[in-house]
C-alpha atoms as a PDB file:
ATOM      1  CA  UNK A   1       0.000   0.000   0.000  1.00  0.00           C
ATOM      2  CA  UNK A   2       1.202   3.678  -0.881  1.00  0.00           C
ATOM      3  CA  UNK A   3       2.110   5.633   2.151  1.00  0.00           C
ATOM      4  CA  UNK A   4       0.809   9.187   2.832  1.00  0.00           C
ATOM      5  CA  UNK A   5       3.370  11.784   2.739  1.00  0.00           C
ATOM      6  CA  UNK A   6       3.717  14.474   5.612  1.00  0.00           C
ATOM      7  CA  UNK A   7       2.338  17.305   4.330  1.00  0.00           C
ATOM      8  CA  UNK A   8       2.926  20.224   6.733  1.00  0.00           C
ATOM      9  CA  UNK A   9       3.357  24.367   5.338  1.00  0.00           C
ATOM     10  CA  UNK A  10       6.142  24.996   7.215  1.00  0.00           C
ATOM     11  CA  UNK A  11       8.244  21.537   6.097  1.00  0.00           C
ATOM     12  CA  UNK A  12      11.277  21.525   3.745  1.00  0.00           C
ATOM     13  CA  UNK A  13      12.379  18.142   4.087  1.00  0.00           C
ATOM     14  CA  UNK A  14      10.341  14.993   4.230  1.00  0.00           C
ATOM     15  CA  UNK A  15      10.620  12.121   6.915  1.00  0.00           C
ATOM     16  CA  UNK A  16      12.843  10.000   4.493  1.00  0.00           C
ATOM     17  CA  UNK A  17      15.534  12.319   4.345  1.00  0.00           C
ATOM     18  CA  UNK A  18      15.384  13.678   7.374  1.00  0.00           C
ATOM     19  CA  UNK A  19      15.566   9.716   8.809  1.00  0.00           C
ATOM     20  CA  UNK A  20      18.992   9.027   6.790  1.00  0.00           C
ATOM     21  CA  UNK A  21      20.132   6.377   4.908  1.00  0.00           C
ATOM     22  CA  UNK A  22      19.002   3.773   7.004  1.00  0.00           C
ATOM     23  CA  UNK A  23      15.502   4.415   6.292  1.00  0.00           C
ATOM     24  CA  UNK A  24      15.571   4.360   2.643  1.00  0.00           C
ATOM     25  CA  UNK A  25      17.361   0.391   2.701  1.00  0.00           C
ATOM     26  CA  UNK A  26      13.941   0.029   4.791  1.00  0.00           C
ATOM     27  CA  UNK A  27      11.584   1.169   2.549  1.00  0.00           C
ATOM     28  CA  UNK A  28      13.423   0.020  -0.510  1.00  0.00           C
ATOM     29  CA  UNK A  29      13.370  -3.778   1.073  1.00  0.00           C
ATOM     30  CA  UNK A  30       9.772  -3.134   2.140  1.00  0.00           C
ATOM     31  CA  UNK A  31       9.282  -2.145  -1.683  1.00  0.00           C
ATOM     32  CA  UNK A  32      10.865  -5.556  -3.003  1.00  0.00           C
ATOM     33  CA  UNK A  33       8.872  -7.385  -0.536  1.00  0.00           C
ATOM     34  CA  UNK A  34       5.983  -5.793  -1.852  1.00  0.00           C
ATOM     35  CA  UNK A  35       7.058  -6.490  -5.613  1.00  0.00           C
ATOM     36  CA  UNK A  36       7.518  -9.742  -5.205  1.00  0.00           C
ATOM     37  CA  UNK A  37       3.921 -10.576  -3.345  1.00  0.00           C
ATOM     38  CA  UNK A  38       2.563  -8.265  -6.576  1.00  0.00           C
ATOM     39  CA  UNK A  39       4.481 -10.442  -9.269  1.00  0.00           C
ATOM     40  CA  UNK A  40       2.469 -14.003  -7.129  1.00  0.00           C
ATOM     41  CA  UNK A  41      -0.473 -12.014  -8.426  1.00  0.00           C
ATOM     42  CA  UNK A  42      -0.227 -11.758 -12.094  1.00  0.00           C
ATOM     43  CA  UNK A  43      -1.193 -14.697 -14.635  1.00  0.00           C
ATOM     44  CA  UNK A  44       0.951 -15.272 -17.134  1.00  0.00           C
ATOM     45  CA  UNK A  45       0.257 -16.369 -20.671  1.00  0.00           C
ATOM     46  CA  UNK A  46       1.181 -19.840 -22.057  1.00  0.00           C
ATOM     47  CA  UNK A  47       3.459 -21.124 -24.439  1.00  0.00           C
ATOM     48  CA  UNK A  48       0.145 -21.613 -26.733  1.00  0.00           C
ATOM     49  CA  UNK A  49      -0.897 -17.797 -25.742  1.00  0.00           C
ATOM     50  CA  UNK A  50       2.330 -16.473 -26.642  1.00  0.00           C
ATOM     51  CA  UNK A  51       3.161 -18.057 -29.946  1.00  0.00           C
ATOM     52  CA  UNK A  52      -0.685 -17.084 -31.217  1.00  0.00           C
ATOM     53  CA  UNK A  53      -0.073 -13.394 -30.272  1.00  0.00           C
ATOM     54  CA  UNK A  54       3.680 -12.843 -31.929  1.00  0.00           C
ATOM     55  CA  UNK A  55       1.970 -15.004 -35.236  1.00  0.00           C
ATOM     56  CA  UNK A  56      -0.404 -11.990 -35.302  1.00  0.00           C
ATOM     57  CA  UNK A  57       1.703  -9.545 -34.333  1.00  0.00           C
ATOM     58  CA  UNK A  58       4.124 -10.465 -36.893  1.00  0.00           C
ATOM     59  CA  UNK A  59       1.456 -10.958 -39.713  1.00  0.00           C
ATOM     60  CA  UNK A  60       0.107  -7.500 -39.060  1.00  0.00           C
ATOM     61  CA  UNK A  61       3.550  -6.235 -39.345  1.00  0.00           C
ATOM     62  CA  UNK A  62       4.046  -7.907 -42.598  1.00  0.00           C
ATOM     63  CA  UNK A  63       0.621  -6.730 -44.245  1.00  0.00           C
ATOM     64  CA  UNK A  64       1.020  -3.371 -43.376  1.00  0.00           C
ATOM     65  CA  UNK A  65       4.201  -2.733 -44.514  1.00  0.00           C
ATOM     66  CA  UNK A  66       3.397  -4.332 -47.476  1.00  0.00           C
ATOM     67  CA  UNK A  67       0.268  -1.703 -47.835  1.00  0.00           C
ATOM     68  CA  UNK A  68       2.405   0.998 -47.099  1.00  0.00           C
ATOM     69  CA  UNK A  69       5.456   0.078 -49.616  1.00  0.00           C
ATOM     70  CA  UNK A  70       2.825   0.291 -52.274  1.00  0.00           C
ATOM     71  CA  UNK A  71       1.149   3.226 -51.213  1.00  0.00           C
ATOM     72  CA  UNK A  72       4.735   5.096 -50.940  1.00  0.00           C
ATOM     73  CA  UNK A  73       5.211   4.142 -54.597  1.00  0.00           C
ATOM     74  CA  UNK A  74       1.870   5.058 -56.118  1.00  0.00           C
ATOM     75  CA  UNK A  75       2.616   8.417 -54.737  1.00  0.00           C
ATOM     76  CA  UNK A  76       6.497   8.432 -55.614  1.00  0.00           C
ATOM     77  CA  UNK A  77       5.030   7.667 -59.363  1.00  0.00           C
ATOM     78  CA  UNK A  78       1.768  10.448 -59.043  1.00  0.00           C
ATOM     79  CA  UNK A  79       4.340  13.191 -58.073  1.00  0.00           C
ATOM     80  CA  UNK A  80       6.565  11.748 -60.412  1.00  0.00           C
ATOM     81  CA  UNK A  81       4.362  11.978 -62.915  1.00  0.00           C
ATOM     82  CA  UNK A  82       3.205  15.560 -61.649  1.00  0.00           C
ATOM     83  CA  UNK A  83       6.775  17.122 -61.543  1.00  0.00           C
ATOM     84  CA  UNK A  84       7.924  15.896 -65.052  1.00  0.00           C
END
């Protein structure tokens, strides 16, 4: 959970640096503790999952550059054919 920061009008310095060093190995193990109870939560995809996605991925990528290559030369030709 995030912690609330002191907030006070009069306050330069928050409670981390005015702590020292020591404190921020604390919170920095408390925030790898944390991580790590976070990265239990997530699902990850399968081999299956993965494989279907970067087909897809890398089909798209394919088509589209395709559709752009000949777009880029029907306009290389039309101003081409303008300029000349």
């Amino acid at each position: 959970m995030a912690k609330k920061k002191n907030k006070s009008a009069g306050s330069q310095l928050t409670n981390t640096e005015t702590r020292g060093i020591g404190a921020k190995f604390k919170e920095f193990a408390e925030f790898l503790e944390q991580s790590k109870v976070e990265m239990k939560k997530v699902v990850w995809p399968t081999q299956k999952e993965t494989i279907q996605t970067c087909t897809a991925v890398l089909v798209l990528v394919v088509v589209m550059s395709i559709f752009l290559g000949v777009v880029d030369l029907g306009l290389s030709k039309f101003v081409e054919a303008i300029l000349s």
